[in-house]
C-alpha atoms as a PDB file:
ATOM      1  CA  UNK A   1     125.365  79.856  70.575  1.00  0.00           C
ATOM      2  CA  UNK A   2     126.720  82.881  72.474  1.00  0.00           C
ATOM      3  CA  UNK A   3     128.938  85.769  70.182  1.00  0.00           C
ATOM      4  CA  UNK A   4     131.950  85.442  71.939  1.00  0.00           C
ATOM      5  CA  UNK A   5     132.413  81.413  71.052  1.00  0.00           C
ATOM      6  CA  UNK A   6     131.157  82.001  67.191  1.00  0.00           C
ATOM      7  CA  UNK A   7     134.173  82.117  65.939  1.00  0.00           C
ATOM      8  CA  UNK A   8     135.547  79.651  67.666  1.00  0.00           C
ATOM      9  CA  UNK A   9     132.827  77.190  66.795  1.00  0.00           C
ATOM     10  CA  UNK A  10     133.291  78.209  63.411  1.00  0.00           C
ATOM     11  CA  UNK A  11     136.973  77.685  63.282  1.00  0.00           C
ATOM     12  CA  UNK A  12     136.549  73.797  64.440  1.00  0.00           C
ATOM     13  CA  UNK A  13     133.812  73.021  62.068  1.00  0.00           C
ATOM     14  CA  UNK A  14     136.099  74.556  59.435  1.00  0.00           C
ATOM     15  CA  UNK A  15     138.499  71.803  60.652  1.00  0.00           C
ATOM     16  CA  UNK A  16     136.405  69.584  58.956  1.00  0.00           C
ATOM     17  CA  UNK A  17     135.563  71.201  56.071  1.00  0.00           C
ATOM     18  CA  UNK A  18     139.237  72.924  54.577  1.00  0.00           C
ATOM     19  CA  UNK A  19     137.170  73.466  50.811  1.00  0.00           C
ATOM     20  CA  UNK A  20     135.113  76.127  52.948  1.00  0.00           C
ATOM     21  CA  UNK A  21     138.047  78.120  54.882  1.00  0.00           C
ATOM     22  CA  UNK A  22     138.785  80.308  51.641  1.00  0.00           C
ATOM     23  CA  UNK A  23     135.403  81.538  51.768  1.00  0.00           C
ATOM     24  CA  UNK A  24     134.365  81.626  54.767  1.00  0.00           C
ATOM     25  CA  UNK A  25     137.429  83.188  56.731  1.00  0.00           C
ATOM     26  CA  UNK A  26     136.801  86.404  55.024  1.00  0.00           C
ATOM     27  CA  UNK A  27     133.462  86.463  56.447  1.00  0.00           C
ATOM     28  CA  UNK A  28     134.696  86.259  59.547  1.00  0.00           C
ATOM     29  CA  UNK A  29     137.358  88.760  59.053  1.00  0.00           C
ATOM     30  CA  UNK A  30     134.582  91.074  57.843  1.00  0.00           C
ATOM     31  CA  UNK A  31     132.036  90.241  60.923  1.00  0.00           C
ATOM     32  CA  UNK A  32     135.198  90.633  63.659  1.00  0.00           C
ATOM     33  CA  UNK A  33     135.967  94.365  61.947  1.00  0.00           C
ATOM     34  CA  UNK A  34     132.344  95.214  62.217  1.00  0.00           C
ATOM     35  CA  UNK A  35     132.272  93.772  66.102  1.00  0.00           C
ATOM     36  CA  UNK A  36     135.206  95.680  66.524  1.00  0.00           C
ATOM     37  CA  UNK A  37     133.837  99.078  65.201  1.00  0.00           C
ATOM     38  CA  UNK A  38     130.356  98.728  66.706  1.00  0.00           C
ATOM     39  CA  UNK A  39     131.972  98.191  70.076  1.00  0.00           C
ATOM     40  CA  UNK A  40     133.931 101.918  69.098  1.00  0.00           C
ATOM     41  CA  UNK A  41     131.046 103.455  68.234  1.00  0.00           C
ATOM     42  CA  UNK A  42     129.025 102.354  71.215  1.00  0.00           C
ATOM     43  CA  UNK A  43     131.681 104.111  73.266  1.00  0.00           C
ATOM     44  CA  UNK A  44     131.740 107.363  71.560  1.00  0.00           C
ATOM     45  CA  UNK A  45     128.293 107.465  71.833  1.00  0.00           C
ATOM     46  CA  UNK A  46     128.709 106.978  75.377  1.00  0.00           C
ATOM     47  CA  UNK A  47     130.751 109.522  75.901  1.00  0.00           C
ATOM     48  CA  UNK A  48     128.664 112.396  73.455  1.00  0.00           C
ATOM     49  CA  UNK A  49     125.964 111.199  75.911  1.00  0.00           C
ATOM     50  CA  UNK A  50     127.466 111.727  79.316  1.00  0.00           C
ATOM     51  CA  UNK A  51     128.900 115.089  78.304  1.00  0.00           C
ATOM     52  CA  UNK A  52     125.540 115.998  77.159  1.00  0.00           C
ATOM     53  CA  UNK A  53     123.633 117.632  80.103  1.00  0.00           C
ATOM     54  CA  UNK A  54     120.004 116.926  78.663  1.00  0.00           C
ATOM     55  CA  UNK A  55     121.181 113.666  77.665  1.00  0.00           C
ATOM     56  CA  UNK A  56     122.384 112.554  81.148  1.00  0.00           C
ATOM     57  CA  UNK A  57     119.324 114.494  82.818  1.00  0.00           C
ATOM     58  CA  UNK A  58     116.969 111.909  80.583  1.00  0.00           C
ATOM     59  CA  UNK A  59     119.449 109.056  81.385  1.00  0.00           C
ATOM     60  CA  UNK A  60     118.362 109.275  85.558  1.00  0.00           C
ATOM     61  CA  UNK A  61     115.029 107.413  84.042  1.00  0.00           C
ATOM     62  CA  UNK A  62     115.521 103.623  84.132  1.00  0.00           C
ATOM     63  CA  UNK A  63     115.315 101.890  81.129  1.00  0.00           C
ATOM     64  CA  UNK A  64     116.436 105.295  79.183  1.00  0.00           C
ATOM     65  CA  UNK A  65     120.071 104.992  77.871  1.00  0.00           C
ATOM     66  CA  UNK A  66     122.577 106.243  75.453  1.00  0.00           C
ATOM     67  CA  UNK A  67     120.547 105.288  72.117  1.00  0.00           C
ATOM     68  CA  UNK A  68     117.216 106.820  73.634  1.00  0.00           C
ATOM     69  CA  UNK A  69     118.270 110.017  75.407  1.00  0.00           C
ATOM     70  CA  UNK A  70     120.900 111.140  72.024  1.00  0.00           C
ATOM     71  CA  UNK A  71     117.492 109.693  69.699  1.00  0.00           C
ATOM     72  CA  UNK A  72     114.982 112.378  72.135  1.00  0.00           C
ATOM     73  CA  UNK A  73     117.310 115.129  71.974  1.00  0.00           C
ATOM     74  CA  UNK A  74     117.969 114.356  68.226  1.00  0.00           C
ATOM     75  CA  UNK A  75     113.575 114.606  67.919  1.00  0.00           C
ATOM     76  CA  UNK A  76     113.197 117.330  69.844  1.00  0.00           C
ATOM     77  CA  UNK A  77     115.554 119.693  69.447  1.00  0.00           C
ATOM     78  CA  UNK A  78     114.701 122.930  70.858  1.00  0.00           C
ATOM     79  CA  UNK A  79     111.791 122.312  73.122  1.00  0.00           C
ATOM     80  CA  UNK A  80     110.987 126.028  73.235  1.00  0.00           C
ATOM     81  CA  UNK A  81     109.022 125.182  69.597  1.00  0.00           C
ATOM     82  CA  UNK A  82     106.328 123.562  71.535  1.00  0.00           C
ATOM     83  CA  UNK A  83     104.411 126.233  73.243  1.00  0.00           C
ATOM     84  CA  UNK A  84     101.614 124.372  74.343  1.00  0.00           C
ATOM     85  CA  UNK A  85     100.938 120.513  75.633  1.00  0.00           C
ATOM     86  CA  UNK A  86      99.080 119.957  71.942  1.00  0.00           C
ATOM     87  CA  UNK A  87     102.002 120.393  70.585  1.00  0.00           C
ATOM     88  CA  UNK A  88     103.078 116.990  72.000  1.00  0.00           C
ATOM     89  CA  UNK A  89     101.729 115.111  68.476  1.00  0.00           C
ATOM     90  CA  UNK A  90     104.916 115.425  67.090  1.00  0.00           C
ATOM     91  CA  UNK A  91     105.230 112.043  68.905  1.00  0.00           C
ATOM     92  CA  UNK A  92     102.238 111.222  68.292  1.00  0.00           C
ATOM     93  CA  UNK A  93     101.820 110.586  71.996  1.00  0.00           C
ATOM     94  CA  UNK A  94      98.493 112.749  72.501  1.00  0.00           C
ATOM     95  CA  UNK A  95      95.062 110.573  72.379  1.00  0.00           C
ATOM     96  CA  UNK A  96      93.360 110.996  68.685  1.00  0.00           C
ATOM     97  CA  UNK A  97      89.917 112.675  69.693  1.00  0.00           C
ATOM     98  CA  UNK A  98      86.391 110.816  67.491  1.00  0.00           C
ATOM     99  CA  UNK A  99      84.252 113.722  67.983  1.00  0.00           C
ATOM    100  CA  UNK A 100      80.781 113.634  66.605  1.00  0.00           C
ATOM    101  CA  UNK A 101      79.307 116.437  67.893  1.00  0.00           C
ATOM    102  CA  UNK A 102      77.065 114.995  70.989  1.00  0.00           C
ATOM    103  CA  UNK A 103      80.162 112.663  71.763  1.00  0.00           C
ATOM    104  CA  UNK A 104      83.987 113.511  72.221  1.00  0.00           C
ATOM    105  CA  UNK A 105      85.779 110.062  73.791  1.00  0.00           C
ATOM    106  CA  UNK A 106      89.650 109.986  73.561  1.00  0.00           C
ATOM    107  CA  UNK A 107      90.993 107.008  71.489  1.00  0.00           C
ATOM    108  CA  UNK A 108      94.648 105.290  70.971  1.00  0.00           C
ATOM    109  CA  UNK A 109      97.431 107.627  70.575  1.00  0.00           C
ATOM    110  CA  UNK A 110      98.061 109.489  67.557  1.00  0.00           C
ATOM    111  CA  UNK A 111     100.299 107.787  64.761  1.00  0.00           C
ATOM    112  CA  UNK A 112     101.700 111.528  63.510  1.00  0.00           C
ATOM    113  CA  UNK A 113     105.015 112.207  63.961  1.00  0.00           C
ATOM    114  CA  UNK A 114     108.521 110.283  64.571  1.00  0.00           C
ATOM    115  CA  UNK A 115     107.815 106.895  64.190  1.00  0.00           C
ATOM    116  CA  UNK A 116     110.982 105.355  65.435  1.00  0.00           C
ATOM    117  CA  UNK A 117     111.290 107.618  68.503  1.00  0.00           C
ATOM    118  CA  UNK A 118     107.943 106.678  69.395  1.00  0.00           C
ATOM    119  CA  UNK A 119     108.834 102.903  69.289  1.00  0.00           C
ATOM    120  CA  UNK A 120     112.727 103.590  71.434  1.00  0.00           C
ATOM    121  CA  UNK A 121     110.423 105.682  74.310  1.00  0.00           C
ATOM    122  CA  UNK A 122     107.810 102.285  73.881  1.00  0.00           C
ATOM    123  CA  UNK A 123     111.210 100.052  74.492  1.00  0.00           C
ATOM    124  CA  UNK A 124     112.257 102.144  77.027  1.00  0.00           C
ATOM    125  CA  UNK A 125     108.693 102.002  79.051  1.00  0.00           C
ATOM    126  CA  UNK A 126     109.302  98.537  78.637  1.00  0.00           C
ATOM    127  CA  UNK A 127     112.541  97.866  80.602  1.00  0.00           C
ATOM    128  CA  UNK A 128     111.416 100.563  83.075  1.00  0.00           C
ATOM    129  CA  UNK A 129     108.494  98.151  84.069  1.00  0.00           C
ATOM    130  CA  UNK A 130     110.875  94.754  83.843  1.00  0.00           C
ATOM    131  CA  UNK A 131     113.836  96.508  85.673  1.00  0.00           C
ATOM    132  CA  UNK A 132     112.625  99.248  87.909  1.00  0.00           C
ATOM    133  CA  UNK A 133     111.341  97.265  90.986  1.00  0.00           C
ATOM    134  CA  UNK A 134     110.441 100.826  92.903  1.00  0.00           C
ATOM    135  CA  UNK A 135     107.258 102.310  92.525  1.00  0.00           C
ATOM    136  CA  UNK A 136     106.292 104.445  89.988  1.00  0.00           C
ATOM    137  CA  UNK A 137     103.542 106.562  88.193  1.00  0.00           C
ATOM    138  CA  UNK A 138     104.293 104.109  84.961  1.00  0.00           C
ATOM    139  CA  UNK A 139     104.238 100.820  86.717  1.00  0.00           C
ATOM    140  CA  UNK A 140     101.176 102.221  88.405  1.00  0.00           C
END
């Protein structure tokens, strides 16, 4: 059942039911004021978003939007703290080294750092490569 008829659908079933309407309209009330201030907030974060140069800059990638461009910038910060490509683990994005002295193979990524970001850039990947139907180094 689509979110737009819910309501609706609930309405004629409460039809049938009258002993339920006193406790289930204010549910309804409750989920309509939360649809109402999720679709406000989505906005404003919008907006923060496109008046946010780094934000819109990371927003060019497909698949990247509002969520994961203000979440990155949120992360990161000041990239000038990362002098070196090393310092990348605070994603844990760098490969985790088993080094045994004779051998040094690179393994899975590194679990160290922001988990959540590193799951929002995984989504993002995601709809780049279901979206995007260009070429790229990813898809590649």
């Amino acid at each position: 059942m689509h979110r737009a008829r819910f309501a609706t659908k609930v309405e004629a079933l409460l039809a049938h039911a009258p002993e339920l309407r006193l406790a289930i309209e204010p549910l309804l009330d409750v989920r309509n004021a939360m649809r109402v201030k999720k679709a406000l907030l989505d906005r404003q974060l919008s907006q923060m978003a496109r008046k946010d140069e780094v934000c819109r800059r990371l927003m060019t990638v497909s698949g990247v939007g509002t969520i994961v461009s203000r979440s990155f910038k949120a992360t990161i910060d000041d990239h000038a703290r990362f002098k070196d490509p090393r310092a990348a683990a605070h994603l844990g994005l760098t490969p985790r080294a088993y080094q045994s002295g004779e051998i040094d193979p690179s393994g899975n990524i590194c679990k160290c750092g922001d988990k959540l970001m590193r799951h929002a850039l995984y989504e993002a990947a995601n709809s780049h490569l279901r979206i995007a139907k260009k070429w790229s180094v990813l898809r590649a």
